[in-house]
Protein backbone atom coordinates (compact mmCIF):
# COMPACT_ATOMS: atom_id res chain seq x y z
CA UNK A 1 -72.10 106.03 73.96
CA UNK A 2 -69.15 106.48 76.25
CA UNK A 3 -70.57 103.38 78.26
CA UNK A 4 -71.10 100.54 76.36
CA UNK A 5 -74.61 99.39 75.64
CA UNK A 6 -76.58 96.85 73.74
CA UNK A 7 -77.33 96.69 70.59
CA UNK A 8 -81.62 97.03 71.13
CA UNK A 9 -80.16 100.11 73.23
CA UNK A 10 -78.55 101.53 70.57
CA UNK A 11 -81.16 100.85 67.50
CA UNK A 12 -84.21 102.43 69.60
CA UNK A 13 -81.96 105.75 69.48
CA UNK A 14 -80.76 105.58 65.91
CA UNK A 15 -84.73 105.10 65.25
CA UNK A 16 -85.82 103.81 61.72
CA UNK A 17 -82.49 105.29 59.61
CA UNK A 18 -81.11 101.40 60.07
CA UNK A 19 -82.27 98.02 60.29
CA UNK A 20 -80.94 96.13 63.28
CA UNK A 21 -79.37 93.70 61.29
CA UNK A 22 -77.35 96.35 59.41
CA UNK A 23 -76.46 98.10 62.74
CA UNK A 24 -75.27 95.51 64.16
CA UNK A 25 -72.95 94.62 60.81
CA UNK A 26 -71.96 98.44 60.92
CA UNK A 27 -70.63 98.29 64.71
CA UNK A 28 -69.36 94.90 64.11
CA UNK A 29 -67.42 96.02 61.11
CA UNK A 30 -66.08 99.38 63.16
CA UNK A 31 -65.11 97.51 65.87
CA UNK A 32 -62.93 94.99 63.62
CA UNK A 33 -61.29 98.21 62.71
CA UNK A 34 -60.72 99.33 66.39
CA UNK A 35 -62.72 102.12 66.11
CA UNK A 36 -65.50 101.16 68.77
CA UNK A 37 -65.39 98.92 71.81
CA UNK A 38 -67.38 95.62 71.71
CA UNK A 39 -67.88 94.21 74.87
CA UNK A 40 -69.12 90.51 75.72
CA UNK A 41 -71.67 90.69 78.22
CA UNK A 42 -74.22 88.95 80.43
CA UNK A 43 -76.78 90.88 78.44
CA UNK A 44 -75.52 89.72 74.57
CA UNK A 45 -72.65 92.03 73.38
CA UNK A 46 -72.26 95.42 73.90
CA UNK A 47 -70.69 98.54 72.09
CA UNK A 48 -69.40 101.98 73.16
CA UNK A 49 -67.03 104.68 71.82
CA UNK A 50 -63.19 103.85 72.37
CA UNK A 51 -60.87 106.71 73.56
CA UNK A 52 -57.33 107.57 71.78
CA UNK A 53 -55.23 106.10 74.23
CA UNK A 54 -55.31 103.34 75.05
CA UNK A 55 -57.71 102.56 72.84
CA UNK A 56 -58.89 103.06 68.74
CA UNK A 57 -54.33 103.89 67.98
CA UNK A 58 -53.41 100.75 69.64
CA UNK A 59 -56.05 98.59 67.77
CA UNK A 60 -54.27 99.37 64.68
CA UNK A 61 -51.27 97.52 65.38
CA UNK A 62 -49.80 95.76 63.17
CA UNK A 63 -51.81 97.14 60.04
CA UNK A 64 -50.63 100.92 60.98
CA UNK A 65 -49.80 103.36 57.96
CA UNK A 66 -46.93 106.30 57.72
CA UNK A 67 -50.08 108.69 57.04
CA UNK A 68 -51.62 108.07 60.22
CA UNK A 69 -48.54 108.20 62.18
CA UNK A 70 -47.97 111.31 60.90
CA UNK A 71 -51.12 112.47 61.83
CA UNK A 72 -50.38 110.98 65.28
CA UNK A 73 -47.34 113.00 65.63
CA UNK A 74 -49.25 115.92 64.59
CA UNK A 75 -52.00 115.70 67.46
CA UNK A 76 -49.84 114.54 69.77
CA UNK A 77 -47.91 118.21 69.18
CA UNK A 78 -50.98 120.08 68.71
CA UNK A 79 -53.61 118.84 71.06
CA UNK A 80 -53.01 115.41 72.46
CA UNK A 81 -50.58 116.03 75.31
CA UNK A 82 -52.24 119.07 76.66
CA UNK A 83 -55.95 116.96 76.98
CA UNK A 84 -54.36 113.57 78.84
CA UNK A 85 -52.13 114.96 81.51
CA UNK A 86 -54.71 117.61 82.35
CA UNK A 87 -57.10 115.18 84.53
CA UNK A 88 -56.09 114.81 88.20
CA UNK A 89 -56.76 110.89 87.39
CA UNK A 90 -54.49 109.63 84.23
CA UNK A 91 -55.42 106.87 82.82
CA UNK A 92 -51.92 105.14 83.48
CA UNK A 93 -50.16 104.88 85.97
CA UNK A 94 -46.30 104.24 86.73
CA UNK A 95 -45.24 101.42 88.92
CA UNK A 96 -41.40 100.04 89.59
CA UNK A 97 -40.12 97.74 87.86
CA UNK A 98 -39.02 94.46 89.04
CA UNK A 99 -37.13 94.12 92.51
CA UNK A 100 -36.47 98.01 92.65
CA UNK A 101 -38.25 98.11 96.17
CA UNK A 102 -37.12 95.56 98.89
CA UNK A 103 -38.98 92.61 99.26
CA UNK A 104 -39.64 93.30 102.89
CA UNK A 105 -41.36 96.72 102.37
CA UNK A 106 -45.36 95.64 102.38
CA UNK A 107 -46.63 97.50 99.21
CA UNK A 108 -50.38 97.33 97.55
CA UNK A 109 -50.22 94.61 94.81
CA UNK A 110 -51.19 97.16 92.56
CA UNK A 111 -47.50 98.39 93.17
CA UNK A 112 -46.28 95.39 92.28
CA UNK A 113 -46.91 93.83 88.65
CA UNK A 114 -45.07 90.58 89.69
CA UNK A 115 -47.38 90.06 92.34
CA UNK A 116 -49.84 91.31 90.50
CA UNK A 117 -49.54 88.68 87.31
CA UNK A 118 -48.94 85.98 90.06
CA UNK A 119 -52.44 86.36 91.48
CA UNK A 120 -54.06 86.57 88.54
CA UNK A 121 -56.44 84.25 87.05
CA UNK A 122 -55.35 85.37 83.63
CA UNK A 123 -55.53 85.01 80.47
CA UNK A 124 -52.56 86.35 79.38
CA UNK A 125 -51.15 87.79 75.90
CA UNK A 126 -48.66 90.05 74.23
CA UNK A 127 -48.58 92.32 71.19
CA UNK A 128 -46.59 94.39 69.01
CA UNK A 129 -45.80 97.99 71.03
CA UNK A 130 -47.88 100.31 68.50
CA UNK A 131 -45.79 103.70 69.14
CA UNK A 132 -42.61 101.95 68.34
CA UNK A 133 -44.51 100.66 65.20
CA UNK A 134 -45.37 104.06 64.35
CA UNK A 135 -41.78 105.45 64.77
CA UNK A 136 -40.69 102.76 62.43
CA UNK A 137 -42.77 104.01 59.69
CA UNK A 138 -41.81 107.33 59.82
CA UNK A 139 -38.04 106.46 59.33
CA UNK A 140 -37.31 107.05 63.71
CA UNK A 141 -36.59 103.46 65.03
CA UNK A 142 -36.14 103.07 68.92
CA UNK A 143 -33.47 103.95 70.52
CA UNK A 144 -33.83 102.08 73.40
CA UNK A 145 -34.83 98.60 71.99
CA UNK A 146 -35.00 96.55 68.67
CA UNK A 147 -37.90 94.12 70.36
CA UNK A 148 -41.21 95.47 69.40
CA UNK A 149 -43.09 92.67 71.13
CA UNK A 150 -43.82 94.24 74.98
CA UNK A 151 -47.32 95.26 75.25
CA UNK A 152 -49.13 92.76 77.48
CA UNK A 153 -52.63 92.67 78.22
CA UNK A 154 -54.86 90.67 80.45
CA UNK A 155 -57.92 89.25 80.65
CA UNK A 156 -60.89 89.99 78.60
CA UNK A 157 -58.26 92.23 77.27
CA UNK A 158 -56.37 89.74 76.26
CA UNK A 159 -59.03 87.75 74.74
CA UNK A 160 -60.29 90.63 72.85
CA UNK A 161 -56.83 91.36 70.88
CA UNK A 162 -55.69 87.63 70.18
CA UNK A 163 -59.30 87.40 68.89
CA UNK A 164 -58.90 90.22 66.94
CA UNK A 165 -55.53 88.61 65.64
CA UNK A 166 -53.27 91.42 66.93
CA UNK A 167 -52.30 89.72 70.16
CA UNK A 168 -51.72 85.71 71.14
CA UNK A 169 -51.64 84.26 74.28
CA UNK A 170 -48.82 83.82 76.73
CA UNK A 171 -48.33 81.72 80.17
CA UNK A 172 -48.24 83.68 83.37
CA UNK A 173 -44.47 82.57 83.57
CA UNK A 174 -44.02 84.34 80.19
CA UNK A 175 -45.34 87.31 81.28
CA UNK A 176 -43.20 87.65 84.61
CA UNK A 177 -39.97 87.24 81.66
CA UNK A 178 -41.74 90.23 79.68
CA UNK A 179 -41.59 92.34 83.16
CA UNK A 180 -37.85 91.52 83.69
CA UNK A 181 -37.09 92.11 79.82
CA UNK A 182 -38.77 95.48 80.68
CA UNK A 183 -36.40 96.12 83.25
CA UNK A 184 -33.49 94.74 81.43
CA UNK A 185 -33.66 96.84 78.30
CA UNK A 186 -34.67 100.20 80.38
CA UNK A 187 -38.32 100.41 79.63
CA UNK A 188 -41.32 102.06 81.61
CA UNK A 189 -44.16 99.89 83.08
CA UNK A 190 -47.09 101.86 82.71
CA UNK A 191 -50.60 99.60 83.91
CA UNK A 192 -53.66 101.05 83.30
CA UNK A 193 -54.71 103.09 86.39
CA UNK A 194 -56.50 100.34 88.20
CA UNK A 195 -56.00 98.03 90.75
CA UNK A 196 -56.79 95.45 88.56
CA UNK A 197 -55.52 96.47 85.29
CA UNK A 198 -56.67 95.10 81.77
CA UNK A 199 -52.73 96.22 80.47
CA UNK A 200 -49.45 96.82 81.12
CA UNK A 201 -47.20 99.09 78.57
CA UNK A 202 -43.73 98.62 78.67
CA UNK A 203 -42.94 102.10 76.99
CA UNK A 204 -39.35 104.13 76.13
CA UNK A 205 -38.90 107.86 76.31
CA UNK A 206 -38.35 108.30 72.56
CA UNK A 207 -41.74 106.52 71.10
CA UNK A 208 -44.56 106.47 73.73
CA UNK A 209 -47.40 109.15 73.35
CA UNK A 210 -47.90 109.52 76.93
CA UNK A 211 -43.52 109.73 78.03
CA UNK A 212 -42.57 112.18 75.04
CA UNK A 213 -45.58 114.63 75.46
CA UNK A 214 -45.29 114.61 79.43
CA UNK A 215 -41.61 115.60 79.30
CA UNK A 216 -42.02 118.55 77.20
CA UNK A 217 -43.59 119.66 80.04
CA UNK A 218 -42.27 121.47 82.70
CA UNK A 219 -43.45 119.48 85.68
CA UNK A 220 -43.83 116.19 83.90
CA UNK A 221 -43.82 114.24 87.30
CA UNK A 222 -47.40 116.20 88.53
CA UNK A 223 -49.31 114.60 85.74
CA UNK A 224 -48.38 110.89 87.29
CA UNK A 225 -49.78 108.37 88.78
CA UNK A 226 -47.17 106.85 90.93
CA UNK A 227 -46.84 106.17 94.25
CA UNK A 228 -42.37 106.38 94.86
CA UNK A 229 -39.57 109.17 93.89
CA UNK A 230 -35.91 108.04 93.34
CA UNK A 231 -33.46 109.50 95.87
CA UNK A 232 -29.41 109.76 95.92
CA UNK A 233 -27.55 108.60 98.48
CA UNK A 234 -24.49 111.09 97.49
CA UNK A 235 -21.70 109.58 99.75
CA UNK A 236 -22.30 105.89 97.72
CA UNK A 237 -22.62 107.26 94.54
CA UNK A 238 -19.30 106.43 91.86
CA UNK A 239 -20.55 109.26 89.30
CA UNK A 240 -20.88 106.07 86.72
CA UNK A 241 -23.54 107.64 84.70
CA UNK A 242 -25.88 104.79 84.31
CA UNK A 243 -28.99 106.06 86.10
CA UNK A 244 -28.78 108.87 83.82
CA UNK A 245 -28.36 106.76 80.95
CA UNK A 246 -31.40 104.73 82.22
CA UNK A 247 -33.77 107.38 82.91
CA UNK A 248 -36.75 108.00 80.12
CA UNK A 249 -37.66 111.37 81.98
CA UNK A 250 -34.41 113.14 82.22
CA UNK A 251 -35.08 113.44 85.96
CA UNK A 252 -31.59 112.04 87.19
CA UNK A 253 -28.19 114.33 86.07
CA UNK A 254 -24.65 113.65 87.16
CA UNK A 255 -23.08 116.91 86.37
CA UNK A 256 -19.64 116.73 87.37
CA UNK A 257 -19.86 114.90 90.84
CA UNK A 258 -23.06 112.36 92.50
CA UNK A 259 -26.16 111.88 90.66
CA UNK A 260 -29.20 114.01 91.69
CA UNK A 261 -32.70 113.28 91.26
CA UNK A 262 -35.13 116.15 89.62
CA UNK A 263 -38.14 115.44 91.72
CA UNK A 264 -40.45 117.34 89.00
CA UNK A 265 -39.49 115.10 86.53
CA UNK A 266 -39.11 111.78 88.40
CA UNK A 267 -42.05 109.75 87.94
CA UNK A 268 -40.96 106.89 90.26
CA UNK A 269 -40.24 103.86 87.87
CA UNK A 270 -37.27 102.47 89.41
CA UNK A 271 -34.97 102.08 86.36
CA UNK A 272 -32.14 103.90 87.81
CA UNK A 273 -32.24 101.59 91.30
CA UNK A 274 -31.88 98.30 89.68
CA UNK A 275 -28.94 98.37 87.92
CA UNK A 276 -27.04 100.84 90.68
CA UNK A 277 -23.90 99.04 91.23
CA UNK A 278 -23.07 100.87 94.97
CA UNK A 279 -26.93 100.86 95.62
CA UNK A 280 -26.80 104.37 95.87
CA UNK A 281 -30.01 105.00 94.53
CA UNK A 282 -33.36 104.08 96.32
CA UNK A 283 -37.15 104.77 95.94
CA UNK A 284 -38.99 106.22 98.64
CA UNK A 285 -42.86 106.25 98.62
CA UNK A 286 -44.59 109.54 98.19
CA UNK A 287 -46.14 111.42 101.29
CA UNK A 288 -49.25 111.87 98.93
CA UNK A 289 -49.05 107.93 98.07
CA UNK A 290 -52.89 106.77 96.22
CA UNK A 291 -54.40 103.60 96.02
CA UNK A 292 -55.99 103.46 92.37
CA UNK A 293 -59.69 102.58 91.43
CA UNK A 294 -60.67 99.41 91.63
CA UNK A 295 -61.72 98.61 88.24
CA UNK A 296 -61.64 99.97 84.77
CA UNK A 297 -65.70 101.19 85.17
CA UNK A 298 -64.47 102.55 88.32
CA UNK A 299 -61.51 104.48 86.86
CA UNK A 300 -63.47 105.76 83.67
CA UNK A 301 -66.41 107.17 86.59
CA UNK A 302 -63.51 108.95 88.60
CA UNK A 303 -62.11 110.44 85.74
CA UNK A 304 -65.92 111.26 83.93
CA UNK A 305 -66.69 112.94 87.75
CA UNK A 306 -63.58 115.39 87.46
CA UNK A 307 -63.89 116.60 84.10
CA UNK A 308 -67.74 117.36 84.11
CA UNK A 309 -68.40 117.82 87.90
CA UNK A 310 -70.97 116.08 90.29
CA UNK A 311 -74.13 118.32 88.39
CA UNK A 312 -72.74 116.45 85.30
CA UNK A 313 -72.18 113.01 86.37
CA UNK A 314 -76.01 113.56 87.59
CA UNK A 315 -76.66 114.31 84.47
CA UNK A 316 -74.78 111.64 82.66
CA UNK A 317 -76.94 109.32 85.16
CA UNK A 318 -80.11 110.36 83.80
CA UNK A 319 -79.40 110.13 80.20
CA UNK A 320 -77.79 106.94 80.08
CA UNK A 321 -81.53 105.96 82.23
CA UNK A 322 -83.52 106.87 79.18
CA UNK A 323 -80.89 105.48 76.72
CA UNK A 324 -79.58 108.87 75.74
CA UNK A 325 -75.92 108.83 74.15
CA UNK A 326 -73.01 109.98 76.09
């Protein structure tokens, strides 16, 4: 089901084509693979269906094949991009990078990953970036960065992939050094859509899934969750190129004179204001600025709500009371 449930949930539906024991060896076995969830619980573990991204692609890091990646690339073409940027709720969201907003500007900590990670409880833990790993195989390295090792999760996120062996544990003061390596080396932070988030991608404009599809698009910025646009202050501006340089959307061009920001494509990361020698480039918070759901139930229920409407989510209600699949 698309909610997780327990394994005596599951078994009365699959009805007498399984034993429980071998059920329960089946999901285990598909979720070693990444291809289900499985969920620790109050109520004994649970299992439900994983999505694409981020979910069943990223499990397979570390043990990915050319083949698949190729397949990858050929959804992402085909089908992929069109189905995750056409929810009003994405799944990620983009936040600025470290110190791109002054400190004395009061923004939600959801804004804010270093303030974020600081008020954490934790666990924390890193893995290999799984798009980069991908790009590898098929002979197109990054262009942005030879680390691979930038995907942090948190959490029972955390615990799930260094107990899965794809992930290990890192302090809190390891992950703040991730954030500012992010910033460093020009990559996107991209939490998961919550207030709380289980991740944080650090992604470039050449490998990620979500970056490359959104900016074949013509309006890449609409399909965004983020709360700040970049602007130009044209009078400071030296023409030095480096915003544009920095910028994984192609939103910022210096053609012939100041930089300009393409507020279509601009999805607010804050790349180009950190490393602005003149300071000519700011981020200003967007008139339609959104606080995120809470949680990652909360997020999946918002998102669940738009796609089938309120008559659905009724209905989605109802079946998951009698232990229907959703």
């Amino acid at each position: 089901s698309a909610i997780p449930e327990t394994i005596a949930t599951i078994h009365r539906r699959a009805g007498k084509t399984m034993a429980r024991a071998a059920l329960s060896a089946a999901l285990d076995g598909m979720s070693e693979r990444g291809l289900i969830q499985r969920v620790p619980a109050r109520r004994g573990v649970m299992y439900g269906k994983s999505p694409f991204v981020v979910g069943f692609y990223e499990a397979q890091v570390n043990r990915l094949t050319a083949d698949l990646q190729r397949d990858v690339d050929r959804y992402g073409d085909e089908a992929f991009g069109a189905a995750f940027h056409s929810g009003r709720t994405p799944q990620l969201r983009t936040v600025p990078v470290n110190e791109s907003i002054p400190f004395e500007r009061v923004v939600g900590r959801y804004d804010d990953m270093r303030a974020f990670v600081l008020a954490s409880p934790g666990p924390f833990a890193v893995m290999n970036c799984i798009c980069q790993q991908g790009k590898d195989l098929v002979g197109e390295p990054c262009r942005q960065t030879h680390d691979r090792e930038h995907c942090l999760t948190i959490g029972m996120a955390a615990e799930s992939m260094v107990g899965r062996g794809t992930a290990r544990f890192i302090t809190r003061d390891e992950t703040l050094k991730f954030l500012e390596r992010a910033d460093r080396e020009g990559l996107v932070v991209e939490p998961q859509n919550t207030q709380d988030p289980l991740f944080i991608c650090c992604c470039c404009g050449c490998c990620c899934g979500v970056l490359t599809t959104a900016k074949k698009l013509p309006r890449p910025a609409s399909f965004f969750a983020a709360n700040y646009h970049a602007v130009v202050d044209a009078g400071a501006c030296n023409s030095c190129l480096v915003c544009e340089s920095r910028c994984q959307m192609q939103a910022i061009a210096c053609d012939d004179g100041p930089a300009s920001v393409k507020l279509e494509r601009c999805i607010g990361c804050g790349l180009c204001v950190t490393t602005c020698a003149t300071g000519a480039v700011r981020l200003v918070a967007n008139l339609d600025a959104r606080v995120p759901p809470k949680d990652t139930p909360r997020l999946y229920a918002r998102m669940y709500r738009e796609r089938f409407g309120t008559l659905g989510m009724a209905a989605a209600v109802g079946r998951r009371l009698i232990g229907a699949k959703l």
